[in-house]
PDB file of N, CA and C in Angstrom:
ATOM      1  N   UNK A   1    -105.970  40.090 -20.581  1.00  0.00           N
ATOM      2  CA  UNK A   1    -104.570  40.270 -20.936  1.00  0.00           C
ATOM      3  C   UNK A   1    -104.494  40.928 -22.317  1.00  0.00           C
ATOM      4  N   UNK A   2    -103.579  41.559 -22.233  1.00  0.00           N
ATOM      5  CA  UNK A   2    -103.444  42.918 -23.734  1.00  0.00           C
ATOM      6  C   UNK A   2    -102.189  42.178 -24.207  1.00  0.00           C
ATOM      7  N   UNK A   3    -101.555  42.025 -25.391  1.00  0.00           N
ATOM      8  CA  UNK A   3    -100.826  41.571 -26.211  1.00  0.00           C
ATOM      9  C   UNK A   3    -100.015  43.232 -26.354  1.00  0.00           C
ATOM     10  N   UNK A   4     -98.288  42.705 -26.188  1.00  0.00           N
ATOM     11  CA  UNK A   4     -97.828  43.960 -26.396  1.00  0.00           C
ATOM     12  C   UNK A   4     -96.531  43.459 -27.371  1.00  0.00           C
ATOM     13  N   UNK A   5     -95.918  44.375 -28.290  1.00  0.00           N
ATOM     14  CA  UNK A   5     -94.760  44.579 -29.232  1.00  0.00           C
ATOM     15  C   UNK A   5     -93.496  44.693 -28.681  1.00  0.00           C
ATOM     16  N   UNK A   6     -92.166  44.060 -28.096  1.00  0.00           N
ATOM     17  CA  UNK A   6     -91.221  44.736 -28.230  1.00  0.00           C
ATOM     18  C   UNK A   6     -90.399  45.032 -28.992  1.00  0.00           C
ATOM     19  N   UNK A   7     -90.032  45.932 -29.268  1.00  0.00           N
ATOM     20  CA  UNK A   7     -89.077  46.288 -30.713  1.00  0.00           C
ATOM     21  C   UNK A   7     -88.165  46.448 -30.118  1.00  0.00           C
ATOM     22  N   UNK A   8     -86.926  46.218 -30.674  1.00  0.00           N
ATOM     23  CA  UNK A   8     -85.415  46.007 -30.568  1.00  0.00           C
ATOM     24  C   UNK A   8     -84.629  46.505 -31.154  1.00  0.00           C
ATOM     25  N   UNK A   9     -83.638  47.926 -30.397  1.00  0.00           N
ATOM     26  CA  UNK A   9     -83.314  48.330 -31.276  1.00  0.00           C
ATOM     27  C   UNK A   9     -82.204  48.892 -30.473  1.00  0.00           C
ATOM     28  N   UNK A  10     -80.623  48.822 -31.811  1.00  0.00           N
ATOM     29  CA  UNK A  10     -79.602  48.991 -31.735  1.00  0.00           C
ATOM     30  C   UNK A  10     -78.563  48.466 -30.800  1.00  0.00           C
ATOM     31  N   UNK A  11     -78.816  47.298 -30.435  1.00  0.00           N
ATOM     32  CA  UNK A  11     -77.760  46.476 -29.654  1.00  0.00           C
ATOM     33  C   UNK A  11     -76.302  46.079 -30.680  1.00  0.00           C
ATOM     34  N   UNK A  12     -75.398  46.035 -30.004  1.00  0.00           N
ATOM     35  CA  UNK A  12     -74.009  45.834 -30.718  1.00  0.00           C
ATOM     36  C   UNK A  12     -74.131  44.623 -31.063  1.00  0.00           C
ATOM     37  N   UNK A  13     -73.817  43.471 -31.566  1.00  0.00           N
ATOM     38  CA  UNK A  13     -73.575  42.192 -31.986  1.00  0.00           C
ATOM     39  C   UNK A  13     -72.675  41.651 -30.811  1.00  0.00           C
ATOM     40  N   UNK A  14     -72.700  40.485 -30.486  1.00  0.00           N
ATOM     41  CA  UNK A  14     -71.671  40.107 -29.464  1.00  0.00           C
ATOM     42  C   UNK A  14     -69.842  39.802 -30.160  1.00  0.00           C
ATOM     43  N   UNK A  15     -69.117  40.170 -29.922  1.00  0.00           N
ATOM     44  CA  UNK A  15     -67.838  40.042 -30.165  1.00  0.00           C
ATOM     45  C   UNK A  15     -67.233  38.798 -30.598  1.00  0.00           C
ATOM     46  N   UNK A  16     -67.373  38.002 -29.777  1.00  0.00           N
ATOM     47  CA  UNK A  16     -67.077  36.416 -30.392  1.00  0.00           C
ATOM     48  C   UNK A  16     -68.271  35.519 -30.529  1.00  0.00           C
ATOM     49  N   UNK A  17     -67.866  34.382 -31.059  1.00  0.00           N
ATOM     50  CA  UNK A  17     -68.932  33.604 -31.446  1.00  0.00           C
ATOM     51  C   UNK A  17     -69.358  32.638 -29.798  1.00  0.00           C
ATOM     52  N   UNK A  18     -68.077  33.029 -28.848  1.00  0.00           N
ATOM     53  CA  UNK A  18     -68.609  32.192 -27.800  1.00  0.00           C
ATOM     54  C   UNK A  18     -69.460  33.118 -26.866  1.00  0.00           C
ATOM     55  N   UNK A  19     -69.261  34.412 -27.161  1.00  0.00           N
ATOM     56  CA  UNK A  19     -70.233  35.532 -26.298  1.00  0.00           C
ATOM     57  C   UNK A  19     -71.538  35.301 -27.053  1.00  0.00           C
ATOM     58  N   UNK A  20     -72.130  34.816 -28.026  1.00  0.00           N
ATOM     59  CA  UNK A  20     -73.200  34.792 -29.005  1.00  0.00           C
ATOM     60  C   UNK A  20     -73.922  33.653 -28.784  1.00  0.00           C
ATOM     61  N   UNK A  21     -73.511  32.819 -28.204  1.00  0.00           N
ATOM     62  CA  UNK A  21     -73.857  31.491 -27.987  1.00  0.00           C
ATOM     63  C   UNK A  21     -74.275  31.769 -26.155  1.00  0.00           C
ATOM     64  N   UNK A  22     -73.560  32.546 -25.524  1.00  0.00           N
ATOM     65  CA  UNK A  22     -73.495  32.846 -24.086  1.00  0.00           C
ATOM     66  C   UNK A  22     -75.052  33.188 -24.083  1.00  0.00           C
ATOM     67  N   UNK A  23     -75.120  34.579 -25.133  1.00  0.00           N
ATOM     68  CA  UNK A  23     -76.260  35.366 -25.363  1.00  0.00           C
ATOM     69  C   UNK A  23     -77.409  34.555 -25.889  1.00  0.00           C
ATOM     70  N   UNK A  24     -77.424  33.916 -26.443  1.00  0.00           N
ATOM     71  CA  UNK A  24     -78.143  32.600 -27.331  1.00  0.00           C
ATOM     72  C   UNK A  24     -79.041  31.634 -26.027  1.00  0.00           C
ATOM     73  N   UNK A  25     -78.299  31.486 -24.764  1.00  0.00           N
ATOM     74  CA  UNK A  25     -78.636  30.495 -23.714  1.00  0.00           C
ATOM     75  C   UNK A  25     -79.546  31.347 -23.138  1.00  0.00           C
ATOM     76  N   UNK A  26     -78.515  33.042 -22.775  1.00  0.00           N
ATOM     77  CA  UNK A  26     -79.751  33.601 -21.613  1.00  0.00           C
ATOM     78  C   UNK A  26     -81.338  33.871 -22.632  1.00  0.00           C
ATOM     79  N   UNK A  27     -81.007  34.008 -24.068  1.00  0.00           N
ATOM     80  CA  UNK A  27     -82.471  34.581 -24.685  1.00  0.00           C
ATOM     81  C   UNK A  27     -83.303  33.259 -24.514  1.00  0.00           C
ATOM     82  N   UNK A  28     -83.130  32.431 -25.003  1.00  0.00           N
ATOM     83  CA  UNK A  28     -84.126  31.068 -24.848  1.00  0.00           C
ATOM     84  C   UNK A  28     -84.314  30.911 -22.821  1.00  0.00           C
ATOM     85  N   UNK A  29     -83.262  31.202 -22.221  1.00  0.00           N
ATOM     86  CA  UNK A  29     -83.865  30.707 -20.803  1.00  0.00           C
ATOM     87  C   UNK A  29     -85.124  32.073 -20.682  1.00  0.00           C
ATOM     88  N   UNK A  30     -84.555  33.079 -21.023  1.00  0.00           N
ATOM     89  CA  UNK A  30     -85.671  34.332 -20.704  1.00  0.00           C
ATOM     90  C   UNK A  30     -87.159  34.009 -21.592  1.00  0.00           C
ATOM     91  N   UNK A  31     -86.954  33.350 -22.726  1.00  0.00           N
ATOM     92  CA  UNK A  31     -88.102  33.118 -23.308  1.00  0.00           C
ATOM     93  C   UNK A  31     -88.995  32.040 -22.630  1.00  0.00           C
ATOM     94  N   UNK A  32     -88.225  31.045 -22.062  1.00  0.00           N
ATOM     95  CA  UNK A  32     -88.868  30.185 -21.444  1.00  0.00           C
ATOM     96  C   UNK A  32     -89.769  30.421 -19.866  1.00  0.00           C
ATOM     97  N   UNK A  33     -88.844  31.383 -19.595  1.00  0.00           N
ATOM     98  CA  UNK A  33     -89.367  31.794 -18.378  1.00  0.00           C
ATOM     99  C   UNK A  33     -90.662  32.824 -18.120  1.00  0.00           C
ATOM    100  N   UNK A  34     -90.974  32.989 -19.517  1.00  0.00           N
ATOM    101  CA  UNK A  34     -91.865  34.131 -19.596  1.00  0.00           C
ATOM    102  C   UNK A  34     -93.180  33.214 -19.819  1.00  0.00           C
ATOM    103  N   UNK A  35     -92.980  32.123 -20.126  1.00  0.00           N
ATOM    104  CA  UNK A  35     -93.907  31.177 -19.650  1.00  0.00           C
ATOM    105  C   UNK A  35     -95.448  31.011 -20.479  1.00  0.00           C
ATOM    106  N   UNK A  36     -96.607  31.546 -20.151  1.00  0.00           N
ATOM    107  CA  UNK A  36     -98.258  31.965 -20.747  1.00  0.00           C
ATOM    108  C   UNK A  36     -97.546  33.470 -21.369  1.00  0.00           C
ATOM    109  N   UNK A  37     -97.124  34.312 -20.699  1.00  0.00           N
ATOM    110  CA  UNK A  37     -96.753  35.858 -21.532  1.00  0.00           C
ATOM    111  C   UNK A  37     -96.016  35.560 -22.891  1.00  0.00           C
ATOM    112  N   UNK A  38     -95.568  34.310 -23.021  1.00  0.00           N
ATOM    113  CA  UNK A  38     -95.068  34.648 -24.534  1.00  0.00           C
ATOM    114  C   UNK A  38     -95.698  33.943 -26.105  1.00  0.00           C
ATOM    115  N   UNK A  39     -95.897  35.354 -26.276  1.00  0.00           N
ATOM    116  CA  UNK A  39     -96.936  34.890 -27.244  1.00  0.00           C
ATOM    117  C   UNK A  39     -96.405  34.900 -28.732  1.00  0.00           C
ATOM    118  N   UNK A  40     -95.598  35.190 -29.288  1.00  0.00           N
ATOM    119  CA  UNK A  40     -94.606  34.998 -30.114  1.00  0.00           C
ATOM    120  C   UNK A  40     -92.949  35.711 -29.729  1.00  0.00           C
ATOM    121  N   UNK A  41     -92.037  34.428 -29.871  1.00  0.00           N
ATOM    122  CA  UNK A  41     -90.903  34.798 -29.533  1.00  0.00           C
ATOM    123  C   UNK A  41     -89.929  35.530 -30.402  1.00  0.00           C
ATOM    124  N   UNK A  42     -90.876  36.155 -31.498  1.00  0.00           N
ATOM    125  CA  UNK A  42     -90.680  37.042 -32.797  1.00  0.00           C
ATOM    126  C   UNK A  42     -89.283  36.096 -33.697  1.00  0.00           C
ATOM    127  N   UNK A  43     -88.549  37.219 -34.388  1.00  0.00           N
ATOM    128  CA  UNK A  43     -87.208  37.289 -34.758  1.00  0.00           C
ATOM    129  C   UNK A  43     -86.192  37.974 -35.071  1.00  0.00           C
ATOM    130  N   UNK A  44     -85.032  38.112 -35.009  1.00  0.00           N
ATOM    131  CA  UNK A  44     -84.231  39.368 -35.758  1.00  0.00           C
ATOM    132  C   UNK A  44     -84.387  40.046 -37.110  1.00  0.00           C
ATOM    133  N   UNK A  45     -83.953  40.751 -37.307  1.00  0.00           N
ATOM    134  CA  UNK A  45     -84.175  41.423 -38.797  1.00  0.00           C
ATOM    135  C   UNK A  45     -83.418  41.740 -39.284  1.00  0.00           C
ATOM    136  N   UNK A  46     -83.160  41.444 -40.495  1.00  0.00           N
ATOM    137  CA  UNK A  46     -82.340  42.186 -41.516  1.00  0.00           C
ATOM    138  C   UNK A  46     -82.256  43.886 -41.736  1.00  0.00           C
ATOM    139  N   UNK A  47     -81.299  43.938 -42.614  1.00  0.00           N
ATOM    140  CA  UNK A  47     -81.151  45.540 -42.997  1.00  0.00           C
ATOM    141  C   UNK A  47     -82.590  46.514 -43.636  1.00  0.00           C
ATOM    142  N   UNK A  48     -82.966  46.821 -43.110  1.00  0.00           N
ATOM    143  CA  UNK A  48     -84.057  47.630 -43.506  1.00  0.00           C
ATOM    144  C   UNK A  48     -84.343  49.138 -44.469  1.00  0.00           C
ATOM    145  N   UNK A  49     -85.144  49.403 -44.983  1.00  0.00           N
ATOM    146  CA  UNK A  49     -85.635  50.051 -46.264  1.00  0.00           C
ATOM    147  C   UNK A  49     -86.256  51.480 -44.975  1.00  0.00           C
ATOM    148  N   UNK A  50     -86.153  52.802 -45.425  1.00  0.00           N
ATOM    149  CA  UNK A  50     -87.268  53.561 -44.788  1.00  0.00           C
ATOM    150  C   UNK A  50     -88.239  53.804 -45.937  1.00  0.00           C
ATOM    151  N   UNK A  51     -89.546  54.098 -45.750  1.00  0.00           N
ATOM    152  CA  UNK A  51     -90.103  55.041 -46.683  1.00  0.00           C
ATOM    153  C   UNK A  51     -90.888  55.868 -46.500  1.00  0.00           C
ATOM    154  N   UNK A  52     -91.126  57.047 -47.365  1.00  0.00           N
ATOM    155  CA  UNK A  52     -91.476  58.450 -46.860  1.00  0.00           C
ATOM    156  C   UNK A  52     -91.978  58.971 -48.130  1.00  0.00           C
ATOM    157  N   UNK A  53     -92.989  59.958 -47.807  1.00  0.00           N
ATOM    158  CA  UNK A  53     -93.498  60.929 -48.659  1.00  0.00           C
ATOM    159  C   UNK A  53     -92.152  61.256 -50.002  1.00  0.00           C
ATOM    160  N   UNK A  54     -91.089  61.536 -49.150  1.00  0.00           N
ATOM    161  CA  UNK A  54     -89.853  61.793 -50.256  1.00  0.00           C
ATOM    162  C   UNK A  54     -88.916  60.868 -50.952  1.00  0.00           C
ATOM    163  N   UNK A  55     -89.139  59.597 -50.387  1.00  0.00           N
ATOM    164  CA  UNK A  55     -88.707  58.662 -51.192  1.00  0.00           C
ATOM    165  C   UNK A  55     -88.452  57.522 -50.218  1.00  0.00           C
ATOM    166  N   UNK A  56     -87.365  56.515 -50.417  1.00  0.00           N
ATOM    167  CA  UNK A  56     -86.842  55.418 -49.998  1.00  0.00           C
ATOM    168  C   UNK A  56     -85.176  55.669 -49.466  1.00  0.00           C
ATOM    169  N   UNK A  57     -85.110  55.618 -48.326  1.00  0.00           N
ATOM    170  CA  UNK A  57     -83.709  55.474 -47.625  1.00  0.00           C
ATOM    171  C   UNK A  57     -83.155  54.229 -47.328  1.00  0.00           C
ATOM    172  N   UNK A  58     -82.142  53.909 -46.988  1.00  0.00           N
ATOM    173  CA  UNK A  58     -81.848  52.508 -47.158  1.00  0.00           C
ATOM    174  C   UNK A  58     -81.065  52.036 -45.444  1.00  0.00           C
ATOM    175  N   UNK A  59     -81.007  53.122 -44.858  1.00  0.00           N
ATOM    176  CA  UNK A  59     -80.167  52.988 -43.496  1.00  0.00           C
ATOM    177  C   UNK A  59     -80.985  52.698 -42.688  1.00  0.00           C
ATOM    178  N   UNK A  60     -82.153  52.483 -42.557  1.00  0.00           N
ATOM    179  CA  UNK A  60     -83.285  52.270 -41.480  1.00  0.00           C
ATOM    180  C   UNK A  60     -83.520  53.500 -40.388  1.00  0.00           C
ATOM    181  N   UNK A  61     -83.110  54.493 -40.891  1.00  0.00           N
ATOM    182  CA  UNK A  61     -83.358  55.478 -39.975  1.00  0.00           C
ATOM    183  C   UNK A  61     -82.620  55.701 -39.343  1.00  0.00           C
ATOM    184  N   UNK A  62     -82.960  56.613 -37.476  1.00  0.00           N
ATOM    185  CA  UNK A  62     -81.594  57.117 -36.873  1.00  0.00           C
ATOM    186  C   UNK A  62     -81.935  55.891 -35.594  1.00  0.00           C
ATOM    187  N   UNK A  63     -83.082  54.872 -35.287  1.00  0.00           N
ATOM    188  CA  UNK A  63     -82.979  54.045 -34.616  1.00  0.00           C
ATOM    189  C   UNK A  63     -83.542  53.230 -35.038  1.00  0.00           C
ATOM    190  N   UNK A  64     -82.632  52.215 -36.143  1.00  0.00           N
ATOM    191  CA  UNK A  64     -83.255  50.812 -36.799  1.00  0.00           C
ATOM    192  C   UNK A  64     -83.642  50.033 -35.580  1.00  0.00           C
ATOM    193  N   UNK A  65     -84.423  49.200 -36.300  1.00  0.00           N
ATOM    194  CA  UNK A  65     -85.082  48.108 -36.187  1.00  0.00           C
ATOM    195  C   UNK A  65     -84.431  46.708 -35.594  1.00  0.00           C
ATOM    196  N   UNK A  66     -84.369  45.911 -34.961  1.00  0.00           N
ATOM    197  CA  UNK A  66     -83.499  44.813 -35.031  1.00  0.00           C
ATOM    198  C   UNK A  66     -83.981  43.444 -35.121  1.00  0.00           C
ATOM    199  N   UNK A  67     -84.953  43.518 -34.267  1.00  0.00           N
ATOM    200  CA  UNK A  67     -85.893  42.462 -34.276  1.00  0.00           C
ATOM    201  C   UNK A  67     -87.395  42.193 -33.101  1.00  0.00           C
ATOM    202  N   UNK A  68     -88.154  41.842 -32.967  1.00  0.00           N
ATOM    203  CA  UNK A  68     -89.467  41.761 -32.011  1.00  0.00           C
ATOM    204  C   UNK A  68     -89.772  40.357 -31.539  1.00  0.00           C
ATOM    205  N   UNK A  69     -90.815  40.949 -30.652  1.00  0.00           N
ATOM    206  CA  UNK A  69     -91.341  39.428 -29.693  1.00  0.00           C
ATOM    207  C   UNK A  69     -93.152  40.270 -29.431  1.00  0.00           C
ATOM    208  N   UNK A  70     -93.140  39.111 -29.005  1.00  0.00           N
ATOM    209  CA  UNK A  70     -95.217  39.994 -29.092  1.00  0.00           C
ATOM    210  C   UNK A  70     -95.307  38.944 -27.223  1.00  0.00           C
ATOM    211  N   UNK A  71     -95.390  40.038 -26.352  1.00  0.00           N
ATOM    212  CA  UNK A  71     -95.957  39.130 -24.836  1.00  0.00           C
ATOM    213  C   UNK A  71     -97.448  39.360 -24.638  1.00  0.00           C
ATOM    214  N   UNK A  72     -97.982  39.099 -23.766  1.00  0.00           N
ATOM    215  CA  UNK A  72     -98.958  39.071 -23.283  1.00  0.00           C
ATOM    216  C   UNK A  72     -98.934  39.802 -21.623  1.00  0.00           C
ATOM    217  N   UNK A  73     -99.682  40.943 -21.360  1.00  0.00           N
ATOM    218  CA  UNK A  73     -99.419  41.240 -19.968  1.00  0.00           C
ATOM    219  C   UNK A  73    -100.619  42.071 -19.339  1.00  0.00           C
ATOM    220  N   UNK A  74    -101.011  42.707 -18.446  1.00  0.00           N
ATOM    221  CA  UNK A  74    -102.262  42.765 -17.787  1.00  0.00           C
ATOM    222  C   UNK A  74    -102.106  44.509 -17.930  1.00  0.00           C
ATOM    223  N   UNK A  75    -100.872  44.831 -18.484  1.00  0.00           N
ATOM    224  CA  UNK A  75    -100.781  46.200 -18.104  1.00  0.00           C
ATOM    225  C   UNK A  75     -99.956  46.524 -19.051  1.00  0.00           C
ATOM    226  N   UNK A  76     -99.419  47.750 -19.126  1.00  0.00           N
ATOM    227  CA  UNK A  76     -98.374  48.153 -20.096  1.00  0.00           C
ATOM    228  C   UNK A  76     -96.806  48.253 -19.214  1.00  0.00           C
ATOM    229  N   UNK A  77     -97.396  48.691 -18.095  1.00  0.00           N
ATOM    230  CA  UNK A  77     -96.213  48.295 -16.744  1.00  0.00           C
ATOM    231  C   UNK A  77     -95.663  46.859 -16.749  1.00  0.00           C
ATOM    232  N   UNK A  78     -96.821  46.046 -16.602  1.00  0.00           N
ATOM    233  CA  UNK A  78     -96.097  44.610 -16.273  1.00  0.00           C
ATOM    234  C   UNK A  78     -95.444  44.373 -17.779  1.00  0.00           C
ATOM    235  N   UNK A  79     -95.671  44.563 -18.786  1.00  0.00           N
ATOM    236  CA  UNK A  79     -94.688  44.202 -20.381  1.00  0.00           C
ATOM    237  C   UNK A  79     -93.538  44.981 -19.892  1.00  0.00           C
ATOM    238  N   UNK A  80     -93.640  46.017 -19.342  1.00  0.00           N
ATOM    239  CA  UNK A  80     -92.163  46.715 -19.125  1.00  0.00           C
ATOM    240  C   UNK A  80     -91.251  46.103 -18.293  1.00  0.00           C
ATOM    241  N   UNK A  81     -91.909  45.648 -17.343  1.00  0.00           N
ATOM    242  CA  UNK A  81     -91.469  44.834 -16.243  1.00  0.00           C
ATOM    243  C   UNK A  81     -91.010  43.400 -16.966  1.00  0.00           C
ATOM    244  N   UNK A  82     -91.421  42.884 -18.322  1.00  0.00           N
ATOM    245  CA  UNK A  82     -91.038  41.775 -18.659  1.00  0.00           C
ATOM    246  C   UNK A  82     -89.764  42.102 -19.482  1.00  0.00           C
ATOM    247  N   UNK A  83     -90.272  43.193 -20.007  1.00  0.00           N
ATOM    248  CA  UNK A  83     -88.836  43.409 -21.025  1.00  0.00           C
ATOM    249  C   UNK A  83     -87.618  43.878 -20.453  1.00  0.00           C
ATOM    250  N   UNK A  84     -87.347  44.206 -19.210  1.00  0.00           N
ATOM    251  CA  UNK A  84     -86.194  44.836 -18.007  1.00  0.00           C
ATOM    252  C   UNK A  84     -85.482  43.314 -18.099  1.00  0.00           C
ATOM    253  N   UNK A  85     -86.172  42.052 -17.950  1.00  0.00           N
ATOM    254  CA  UNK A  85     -85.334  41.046 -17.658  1.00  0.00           C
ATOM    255  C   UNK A  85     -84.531  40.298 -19.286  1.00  0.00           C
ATOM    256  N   UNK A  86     -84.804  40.969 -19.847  1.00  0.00           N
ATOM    257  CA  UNK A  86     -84.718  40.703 -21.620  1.00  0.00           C
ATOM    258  C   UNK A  86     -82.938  40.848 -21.697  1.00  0.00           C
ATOM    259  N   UNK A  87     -82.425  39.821 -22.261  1.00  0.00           N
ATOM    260  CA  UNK A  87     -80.846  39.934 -21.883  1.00  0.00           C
ATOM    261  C   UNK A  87     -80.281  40.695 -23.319  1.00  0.00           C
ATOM    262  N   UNK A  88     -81.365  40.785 -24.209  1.00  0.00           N
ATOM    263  CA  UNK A  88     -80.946  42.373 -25.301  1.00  0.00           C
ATOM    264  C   UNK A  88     -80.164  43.060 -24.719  1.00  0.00           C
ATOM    265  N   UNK A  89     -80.952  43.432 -23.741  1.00  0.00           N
ATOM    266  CA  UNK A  89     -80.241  44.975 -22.598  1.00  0.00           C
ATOM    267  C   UNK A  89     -78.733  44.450 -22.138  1.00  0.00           C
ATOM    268  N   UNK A  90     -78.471  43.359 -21.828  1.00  0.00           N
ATOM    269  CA  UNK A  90     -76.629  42.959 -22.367  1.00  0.00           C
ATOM    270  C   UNK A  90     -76.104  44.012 -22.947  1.00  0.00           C
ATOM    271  N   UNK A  91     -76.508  43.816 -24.174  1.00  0.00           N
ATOM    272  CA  UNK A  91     -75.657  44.293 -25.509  1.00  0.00           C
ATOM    273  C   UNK A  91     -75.514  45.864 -25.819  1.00  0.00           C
ATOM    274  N   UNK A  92     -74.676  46.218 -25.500  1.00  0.00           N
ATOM    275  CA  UNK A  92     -73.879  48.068 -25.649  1.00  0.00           C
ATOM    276  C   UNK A  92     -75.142  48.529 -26.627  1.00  0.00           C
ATOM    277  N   UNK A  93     -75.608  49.606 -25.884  1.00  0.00           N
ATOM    278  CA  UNK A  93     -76.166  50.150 -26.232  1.00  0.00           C
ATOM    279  C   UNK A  93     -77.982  49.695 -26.747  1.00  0.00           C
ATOM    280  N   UNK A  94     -78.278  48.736 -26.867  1.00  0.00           N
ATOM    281  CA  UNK A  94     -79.751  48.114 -26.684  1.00  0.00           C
ATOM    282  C   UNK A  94     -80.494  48.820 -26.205  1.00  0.00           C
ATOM    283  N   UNK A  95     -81.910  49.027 -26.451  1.00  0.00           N
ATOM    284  CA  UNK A  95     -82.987  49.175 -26.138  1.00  0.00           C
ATOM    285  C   UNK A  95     -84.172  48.892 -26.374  1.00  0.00           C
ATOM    286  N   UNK A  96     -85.461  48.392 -25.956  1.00  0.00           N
ATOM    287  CA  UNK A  96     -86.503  47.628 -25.748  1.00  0.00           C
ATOM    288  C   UNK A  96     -87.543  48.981 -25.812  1.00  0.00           C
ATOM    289  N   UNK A  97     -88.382  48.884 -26.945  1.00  0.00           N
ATOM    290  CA  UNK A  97     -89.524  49.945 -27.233  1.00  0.00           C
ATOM    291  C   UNK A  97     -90.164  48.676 -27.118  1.00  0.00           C
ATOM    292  N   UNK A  98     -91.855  49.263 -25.958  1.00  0.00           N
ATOM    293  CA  UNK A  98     -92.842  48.358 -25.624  1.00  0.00           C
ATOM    294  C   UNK A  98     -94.250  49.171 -26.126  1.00  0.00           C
ATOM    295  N   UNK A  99     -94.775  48.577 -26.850  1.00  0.00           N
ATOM    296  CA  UNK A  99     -96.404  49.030 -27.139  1.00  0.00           C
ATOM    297  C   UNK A  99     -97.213  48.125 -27.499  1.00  0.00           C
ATOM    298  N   UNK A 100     -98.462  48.362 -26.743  1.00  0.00           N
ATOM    299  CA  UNK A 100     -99.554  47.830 -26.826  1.00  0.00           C
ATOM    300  C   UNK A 100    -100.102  47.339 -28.411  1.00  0.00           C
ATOM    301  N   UNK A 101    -100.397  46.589 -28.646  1.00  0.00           N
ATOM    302  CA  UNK A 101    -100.807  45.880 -30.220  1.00  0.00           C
ATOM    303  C   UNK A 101    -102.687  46.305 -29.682  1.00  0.00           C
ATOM    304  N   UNK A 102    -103.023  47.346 -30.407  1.00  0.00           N
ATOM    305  CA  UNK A 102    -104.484  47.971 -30.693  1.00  0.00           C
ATOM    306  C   UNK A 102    -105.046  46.995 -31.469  1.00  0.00           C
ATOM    307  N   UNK A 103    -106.482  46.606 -30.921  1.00  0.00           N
ATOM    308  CA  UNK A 103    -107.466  45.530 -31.929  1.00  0.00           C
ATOM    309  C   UNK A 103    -108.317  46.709 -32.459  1.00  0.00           C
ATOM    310  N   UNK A 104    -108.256  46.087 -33.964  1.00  0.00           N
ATOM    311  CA  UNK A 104    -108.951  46.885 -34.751  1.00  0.00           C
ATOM    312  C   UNK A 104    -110.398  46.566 -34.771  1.00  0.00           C
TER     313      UNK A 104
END
C-alpha cells in the first residue's frame, strides 16, 4: 500500500452554521468509513504565504490551499476512487488534488 496526499482546494464555506455542522457529520462519517486507508485525517488551513524566486505573495496563489488528509491505497486509482466519496466535493466549487507521497 502507497500512502497518498489529498489537497483541498477552493471549496466555498458552508452558508449557515447548521449547513457546517451538516458538513461536519458527513466528513467524520467519510473518515470513518475509510477505515485501514486513513492514515492521517489531516486539517484545514489557514491563509497562506506564496514564495518565489521574486518574493512573497500573500493570496496563496490562483488555487490556494485549504486543507489535507494522507490515505493509504494500492493504486493511485483506488485514492481517486477514495477521494470521489469525500463530501469536500459538496462545497461550490471544491476540488481534491491526489498524489502519491514519494519515499525518499
Amino acid at each position: 500500500m502507497t500512502n497518498y496526499v489529498f489537497a483541498f482546494h477552493n471549496g466555498e464555506k458552508p452558508e449557515t452554521p447548521e449547513a457546517g455542522a451538516e458538513l461536519m457529520e458527513k466528513w467524520h462519517a467519510w473518515l470513518e468509513g475509510l477505515g485501514d486507508a486513513n492514515v492521517d485525517p489531516g486539517n484545514p488551513l489557514g491563509m497562506s504565504k506564496t514564495v518565489s524566486a521574486n518574493g512573497v505573495t500573500d493570496d496563496g496563489g490562483p488555487n490556494p490551499l485549504g486543507g489535507f488528509s494522507v490515505v493509504k491505497a494500492d493504486s493511485i486509482e483506488g485514492a481517486i476512487e477514495l477521494a470521489k466519496g469525500c463530501p469536500f466535493l459538496d462545497m461550490n466549487g471544491a476540488t481534491i488534488e491526489v498524489a502519491e507521497i514519494l519515499k525518499m
